[in-house]
Protein backbone atom coordinates (compact mmCIF):
# COMPACT_ATOMS: atom_id res chain seq x y z
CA UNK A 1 -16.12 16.40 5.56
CA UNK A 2 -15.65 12.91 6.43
CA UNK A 3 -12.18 13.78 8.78
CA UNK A 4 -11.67 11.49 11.73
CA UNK A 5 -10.95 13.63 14.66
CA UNK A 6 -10.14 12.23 18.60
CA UNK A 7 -11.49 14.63 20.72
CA UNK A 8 -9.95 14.39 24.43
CA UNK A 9 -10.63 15.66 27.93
CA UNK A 10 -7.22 15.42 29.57
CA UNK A 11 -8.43 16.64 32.84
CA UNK A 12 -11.24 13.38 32.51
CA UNK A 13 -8.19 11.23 30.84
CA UNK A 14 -10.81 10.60 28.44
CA UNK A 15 -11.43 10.45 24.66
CA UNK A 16 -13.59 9.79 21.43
CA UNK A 17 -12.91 9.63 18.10
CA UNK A 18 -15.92 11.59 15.75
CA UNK A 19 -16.77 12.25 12.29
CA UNK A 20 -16.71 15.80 10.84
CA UNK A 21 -20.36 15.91 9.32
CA UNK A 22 -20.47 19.60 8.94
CA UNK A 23 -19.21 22.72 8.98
CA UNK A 24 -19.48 23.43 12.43
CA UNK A 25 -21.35 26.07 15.03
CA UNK A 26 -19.80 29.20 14.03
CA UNK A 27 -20.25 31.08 17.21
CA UNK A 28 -17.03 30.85 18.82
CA UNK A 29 -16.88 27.61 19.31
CA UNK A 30 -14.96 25.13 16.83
CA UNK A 31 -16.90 21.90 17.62
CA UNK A 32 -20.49 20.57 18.39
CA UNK A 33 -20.35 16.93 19.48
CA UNK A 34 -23.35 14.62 19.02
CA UNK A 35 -25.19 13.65 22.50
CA UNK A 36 -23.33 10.29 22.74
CA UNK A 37 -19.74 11.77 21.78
CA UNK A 38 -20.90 14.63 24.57
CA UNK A 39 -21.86 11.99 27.33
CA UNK A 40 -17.95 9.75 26.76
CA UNK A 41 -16.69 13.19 27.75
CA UNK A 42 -18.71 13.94 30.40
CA UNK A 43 -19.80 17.17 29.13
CA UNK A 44 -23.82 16.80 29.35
CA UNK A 45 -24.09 18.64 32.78
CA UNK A 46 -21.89 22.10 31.68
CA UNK A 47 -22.72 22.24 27.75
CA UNK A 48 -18.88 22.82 27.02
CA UNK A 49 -15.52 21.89 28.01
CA UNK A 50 -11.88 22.62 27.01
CA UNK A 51 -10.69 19.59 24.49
CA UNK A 52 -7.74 18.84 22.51
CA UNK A 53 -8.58 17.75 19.12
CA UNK A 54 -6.08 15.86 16.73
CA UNK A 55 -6.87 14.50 13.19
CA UNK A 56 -6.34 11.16 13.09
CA UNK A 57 -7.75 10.09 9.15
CA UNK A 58 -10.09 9.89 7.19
CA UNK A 59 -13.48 8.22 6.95
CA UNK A 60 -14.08 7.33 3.42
């Protein structure tokens, strides 16, 4: 926990960097994004999107 990721939407050329607070969904997915992380990558309106996701540190 604590692991800096940037999260991008290259079809959007867009990008935000998160915190890892948890373990994650478990249901196929790898990722839930909070509502403000969500709306920088336009996903609000479809609930999902393909994303490339890169560690980039650690928040300690």
């Amino acid at each position: 926990m604590g692991t800096l990721l940037e999260v991008s939407r290259r079809d959007l050329g867009r990008s935000v960097v998160v915190r890892v607070n948890d373990r994650g969904p478990g249901d196929g997915r790898i990722l839930d994004l909070s509502e403000a992380a969500a709306r920088r990558l336009d996903m609000i309106g479809a609930g999902s999107a393909l994303v490339t996701i890169q560690v980039i540190g650690s928040a300690q």
